[in-house]
N, C-alpha and C. Protein backbone atom coordinates (compact mmCIF):
# COMPACT_ATOMS: atom_id res chain seq x y z
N UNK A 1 -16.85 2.03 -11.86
CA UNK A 1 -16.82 3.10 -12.84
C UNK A 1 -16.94 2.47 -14.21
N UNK A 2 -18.04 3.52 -15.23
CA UNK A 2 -18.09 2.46 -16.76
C UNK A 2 -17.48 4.04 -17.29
N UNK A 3 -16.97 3.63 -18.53
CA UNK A 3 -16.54 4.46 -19.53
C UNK A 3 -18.16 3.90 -21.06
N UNK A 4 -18.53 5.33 -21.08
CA UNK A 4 -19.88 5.19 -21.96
C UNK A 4 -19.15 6.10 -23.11
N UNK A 5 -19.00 5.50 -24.54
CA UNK A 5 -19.02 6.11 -25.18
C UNK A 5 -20.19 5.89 -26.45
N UNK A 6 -21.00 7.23 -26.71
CA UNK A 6 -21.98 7.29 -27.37
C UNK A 6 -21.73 7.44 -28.77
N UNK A 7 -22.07 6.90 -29.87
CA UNK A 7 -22.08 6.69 -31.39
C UNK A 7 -20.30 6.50 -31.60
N UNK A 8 -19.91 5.54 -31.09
CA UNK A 8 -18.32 5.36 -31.38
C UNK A 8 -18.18 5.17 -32.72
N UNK A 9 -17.06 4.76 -33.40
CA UNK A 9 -16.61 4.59 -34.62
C UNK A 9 -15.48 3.11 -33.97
N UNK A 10 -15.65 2.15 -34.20
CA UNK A 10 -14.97 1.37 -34.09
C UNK A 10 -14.02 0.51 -35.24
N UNK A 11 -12.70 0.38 -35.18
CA UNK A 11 -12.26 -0.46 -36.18
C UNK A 11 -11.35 -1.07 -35.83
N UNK A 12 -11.46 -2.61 -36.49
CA UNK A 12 -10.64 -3.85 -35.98
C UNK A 12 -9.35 -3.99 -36.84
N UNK A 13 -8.34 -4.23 -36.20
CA UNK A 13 -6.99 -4.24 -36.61
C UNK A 13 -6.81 -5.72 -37.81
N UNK A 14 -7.11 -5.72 -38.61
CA UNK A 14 -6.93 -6.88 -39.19
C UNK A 14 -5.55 -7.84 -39.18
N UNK A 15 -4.70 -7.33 -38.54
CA UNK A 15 -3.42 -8.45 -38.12
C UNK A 15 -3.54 -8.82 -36.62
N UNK A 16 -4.32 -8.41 -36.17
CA UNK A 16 -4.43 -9.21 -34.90
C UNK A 16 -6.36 -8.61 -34.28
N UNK A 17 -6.35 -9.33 -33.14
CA UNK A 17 -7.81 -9.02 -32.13
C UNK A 17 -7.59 -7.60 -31.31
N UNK A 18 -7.13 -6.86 -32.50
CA UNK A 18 -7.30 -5.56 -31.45
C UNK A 18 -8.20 -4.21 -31.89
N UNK A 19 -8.97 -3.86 -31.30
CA UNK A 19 -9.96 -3.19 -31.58
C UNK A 19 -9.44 -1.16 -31.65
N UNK A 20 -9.98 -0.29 -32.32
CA UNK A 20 -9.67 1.09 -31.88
C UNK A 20 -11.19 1.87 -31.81
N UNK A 21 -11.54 2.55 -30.97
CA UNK A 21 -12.44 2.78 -30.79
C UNK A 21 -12.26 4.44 -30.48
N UNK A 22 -12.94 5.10 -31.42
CA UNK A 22 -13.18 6.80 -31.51
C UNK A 22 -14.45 7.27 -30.93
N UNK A 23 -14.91 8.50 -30.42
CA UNK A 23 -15.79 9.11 -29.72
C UNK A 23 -15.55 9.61 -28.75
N UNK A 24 -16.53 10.09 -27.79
CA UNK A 24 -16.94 10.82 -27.06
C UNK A 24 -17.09 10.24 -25.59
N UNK A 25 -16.02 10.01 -24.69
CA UNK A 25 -16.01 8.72 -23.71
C UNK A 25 -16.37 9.62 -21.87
N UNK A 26 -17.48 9.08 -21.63
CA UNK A 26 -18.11 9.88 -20.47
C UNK A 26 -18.08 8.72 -19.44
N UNK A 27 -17.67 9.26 -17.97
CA UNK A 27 -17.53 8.14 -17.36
C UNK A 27 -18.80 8.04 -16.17
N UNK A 28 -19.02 7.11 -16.22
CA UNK A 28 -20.37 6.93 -15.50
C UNK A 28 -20.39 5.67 -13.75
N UNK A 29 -20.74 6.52 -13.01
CA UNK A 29 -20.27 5.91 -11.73
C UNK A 29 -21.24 5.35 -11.18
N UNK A 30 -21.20 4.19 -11.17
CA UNK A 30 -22.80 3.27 -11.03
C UNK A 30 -22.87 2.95 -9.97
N UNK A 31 -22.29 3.40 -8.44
CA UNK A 31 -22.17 3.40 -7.11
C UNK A 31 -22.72 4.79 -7.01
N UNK A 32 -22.54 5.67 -7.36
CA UNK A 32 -23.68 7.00 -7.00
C UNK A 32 -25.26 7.40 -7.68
N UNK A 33 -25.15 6.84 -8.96
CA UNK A 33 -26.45 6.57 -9.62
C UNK A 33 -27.46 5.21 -8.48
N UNK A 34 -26.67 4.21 -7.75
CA UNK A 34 -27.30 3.34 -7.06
C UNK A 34 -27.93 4.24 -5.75
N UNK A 35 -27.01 5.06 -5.27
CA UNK A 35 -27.18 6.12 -3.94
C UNK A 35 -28.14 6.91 -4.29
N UNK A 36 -28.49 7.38 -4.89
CA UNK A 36 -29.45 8.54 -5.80
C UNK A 36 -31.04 7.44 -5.51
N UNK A 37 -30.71 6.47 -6.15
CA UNK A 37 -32.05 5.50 -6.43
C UNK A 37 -32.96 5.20 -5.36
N UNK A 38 -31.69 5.02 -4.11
CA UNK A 38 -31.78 4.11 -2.64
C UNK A 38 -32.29 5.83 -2.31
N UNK A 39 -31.92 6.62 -2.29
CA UNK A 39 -32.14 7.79 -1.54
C UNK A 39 -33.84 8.39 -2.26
N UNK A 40 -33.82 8.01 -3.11
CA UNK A 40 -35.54 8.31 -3.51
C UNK A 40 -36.35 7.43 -3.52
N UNK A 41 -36.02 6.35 -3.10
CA UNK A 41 -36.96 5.23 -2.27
C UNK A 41 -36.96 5.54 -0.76
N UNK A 42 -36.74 6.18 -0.18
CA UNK A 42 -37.19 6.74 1.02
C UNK A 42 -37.38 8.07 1.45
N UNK A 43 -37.81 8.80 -0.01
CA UNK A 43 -38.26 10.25 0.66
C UNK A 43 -39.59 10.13 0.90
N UNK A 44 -40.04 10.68 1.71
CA UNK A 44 -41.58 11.12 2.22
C UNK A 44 -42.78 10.80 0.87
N UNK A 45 -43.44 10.21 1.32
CA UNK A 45 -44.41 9.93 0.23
C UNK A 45 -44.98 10.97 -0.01
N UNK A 46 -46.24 11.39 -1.20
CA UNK A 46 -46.83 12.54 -0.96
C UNK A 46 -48.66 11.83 0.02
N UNK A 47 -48.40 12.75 0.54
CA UNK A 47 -50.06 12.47 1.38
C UNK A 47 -51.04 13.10 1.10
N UNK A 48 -50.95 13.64 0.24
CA UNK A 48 -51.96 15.36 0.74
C UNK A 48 -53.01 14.62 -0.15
N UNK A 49 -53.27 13.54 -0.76
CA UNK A 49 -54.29 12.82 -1.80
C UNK A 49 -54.93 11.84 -0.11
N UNK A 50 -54.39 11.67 0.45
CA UNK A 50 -55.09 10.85 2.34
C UNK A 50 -55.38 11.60 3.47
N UNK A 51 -55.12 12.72 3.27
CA UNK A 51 -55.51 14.13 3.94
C UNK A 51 -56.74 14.38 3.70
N UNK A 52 -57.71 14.21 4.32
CA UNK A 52 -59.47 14.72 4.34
C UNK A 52 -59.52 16.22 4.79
N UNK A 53 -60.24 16.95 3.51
CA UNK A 53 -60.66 18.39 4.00
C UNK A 53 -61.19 17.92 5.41
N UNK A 54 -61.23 18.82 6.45
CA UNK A 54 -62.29 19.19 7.73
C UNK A 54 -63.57 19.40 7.47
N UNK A 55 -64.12 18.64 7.88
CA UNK A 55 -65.53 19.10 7.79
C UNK A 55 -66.19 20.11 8.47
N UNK A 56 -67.24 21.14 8.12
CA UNK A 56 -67.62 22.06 8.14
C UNK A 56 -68.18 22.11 9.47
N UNK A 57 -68.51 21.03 10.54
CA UNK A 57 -68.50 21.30 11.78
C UNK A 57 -67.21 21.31 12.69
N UNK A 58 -66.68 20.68 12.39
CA UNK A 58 -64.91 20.80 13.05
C UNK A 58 -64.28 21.99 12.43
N UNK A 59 -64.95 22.49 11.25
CA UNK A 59 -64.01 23.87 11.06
C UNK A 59 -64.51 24.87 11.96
N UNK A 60 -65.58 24.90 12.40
CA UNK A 60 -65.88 26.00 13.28
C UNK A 60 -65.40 26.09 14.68
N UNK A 61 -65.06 24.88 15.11
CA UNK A 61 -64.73 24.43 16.71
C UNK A 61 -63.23 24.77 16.56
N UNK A 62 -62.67 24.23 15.13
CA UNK A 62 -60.90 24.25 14.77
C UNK A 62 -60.70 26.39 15.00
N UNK A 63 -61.79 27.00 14.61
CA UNK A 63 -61.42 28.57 14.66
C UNK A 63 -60.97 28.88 16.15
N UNK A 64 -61.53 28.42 17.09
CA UNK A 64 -61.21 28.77 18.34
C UNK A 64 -60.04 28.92 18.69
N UNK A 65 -59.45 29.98 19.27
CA UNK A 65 -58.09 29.85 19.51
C UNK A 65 -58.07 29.16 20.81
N UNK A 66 -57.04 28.74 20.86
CA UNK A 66 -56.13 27.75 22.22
C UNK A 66 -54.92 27.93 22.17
N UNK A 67 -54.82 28.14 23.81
CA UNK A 67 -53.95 28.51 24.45
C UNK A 67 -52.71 27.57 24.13
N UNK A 68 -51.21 28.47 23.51
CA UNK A 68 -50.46 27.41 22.74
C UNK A 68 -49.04 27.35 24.18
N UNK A 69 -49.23 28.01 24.96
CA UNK A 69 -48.32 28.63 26.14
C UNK A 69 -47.76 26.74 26.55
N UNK A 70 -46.27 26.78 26.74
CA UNK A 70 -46.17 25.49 27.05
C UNK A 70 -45.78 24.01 26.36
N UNK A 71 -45.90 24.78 25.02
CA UNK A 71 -46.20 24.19 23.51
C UNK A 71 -44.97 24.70 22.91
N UNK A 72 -43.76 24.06 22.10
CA UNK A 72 -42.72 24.93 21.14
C UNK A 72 -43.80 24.88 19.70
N UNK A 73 -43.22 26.00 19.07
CA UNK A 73 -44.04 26.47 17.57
C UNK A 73 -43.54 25.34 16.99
N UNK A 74 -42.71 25.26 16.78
CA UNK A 74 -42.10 23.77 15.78
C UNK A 74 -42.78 22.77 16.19
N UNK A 75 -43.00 22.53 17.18
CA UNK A 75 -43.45 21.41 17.56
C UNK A 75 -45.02 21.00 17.07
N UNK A 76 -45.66 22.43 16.94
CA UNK A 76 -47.05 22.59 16.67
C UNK A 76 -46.76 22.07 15.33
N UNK A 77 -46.04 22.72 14.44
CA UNK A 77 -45.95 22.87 12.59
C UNK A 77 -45.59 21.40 12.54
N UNK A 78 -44.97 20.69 13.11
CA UNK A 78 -44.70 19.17 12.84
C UNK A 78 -45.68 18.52 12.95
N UNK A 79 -46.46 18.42 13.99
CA UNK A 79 -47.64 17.37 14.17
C UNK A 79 -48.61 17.76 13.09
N UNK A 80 -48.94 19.47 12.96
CA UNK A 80 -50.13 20.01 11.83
C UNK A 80 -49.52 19.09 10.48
N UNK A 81 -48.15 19.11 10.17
CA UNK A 81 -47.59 18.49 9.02
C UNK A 81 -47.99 16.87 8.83
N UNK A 82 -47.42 16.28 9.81
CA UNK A 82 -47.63 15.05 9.70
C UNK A 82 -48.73 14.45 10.01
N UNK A 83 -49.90 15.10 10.87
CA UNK A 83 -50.84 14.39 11.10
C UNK A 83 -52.14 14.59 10.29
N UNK A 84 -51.45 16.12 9.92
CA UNK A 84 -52.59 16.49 8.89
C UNK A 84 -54.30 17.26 9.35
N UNK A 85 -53.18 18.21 10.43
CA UNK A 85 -54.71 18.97 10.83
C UNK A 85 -54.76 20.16 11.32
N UNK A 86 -55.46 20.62 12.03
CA UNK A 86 -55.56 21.86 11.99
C UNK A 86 -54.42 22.10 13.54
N UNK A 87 -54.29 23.67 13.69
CA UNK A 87 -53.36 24.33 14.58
C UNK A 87 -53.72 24.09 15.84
N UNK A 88 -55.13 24.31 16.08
CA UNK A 88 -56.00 23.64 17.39
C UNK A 88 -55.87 22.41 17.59
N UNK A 89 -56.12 21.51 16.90
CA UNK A 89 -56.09 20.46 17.12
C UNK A 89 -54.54 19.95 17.31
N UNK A 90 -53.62 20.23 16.58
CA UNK A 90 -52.10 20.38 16.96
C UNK A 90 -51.94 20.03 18.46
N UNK A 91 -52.28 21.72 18.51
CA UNK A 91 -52.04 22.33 20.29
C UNK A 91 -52.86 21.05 21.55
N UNK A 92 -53.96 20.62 20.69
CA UNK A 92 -54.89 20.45 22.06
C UNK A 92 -54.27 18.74 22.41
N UNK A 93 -53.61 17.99 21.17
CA UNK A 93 -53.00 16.98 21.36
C UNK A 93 -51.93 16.87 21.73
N UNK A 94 -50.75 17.72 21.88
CA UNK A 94 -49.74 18.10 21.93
C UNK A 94 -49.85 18.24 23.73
N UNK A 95 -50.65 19.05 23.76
CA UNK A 95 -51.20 19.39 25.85
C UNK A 95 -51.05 18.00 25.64
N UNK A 96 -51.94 17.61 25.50
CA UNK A 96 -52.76 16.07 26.18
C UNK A 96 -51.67 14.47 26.49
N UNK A 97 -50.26 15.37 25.51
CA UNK A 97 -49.66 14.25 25.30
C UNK A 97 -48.37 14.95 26.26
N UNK A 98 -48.45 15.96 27.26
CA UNK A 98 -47.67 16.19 27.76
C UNK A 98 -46.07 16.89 26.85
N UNK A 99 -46.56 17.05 25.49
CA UNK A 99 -45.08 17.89 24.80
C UNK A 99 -45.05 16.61 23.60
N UNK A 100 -45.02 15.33 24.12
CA UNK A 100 -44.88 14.27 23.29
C UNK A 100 -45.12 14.37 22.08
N UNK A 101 -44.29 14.55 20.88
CA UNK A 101 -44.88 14.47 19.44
C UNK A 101 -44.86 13.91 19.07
N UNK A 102 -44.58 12.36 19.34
CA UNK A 102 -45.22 11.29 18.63
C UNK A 102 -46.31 10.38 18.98
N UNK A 103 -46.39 10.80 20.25
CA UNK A 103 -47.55 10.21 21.00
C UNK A 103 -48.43 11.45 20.23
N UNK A 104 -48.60 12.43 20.15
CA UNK A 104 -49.35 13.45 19.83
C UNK A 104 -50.18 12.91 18.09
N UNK A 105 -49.04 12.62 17.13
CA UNK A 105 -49.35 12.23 16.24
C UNK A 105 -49.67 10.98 16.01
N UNK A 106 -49.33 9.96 16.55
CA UNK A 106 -50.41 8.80 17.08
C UNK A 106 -51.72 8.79 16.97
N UNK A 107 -51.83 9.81 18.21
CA UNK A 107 -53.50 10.02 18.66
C UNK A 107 -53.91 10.61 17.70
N UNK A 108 -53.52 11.35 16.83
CA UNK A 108 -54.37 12.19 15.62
C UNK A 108 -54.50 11.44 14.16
N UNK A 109 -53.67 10.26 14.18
CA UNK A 109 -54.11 9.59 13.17
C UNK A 109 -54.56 8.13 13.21
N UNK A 110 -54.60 8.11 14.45
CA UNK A 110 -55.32 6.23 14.88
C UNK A 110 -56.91 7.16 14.61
């Protein structure tokens, strides 16, 4: 813990080494400012600048619906999130990987 005081007024005791110090004294906890730091060095980067639009022949094949039966919805919205693609393509890796979502997202970004 620091004690910060901003624009103090300080004055020295001239019969001895002792100091008095006036202001505005805020205490500052440099074990949670460190937690804060450590905790935004590992949030999620942003991606969406390594994310490639679809190209205009995969967008037409991506319209097709597929059968999502077998599949949890969350499970779909995670891989579309992280792998960065379309809902079809989600689903059709998601089958292929037997439910697996990280094998799923693997295959969609190797």
């Amino acid at each position: 813990i620091l004690f910060v005081i901003s624009k103090p007024d300080v004055f020295k005791s001239p019969a001895s080494d002792t100091y008095v110090i006036f202001g505005e004294a805020k205490i500052e906890d440099l074990s949670s400012q460190l937690q804060t730091q450590a905790a935004e060095q590992f949030k999620a980067p942003d991606l969406s600048h390594v994310i490639s639009k679809p190209e205009t022949s995969s967008a037409a094949q991506d319209d097709e619906d597929v059968d999502e039966t077998g599949v949890e919805p969350k499970d779909i919205e995670l891989v579309m999130t992280q792998a960065g693609v379309s809902r079809a393509k989600a689903v059709k890796a998601l089958k292929a990987a037997d439910g697996d979502i990280v094998t799923a997202i693997m295959e969609l970004t190797n």
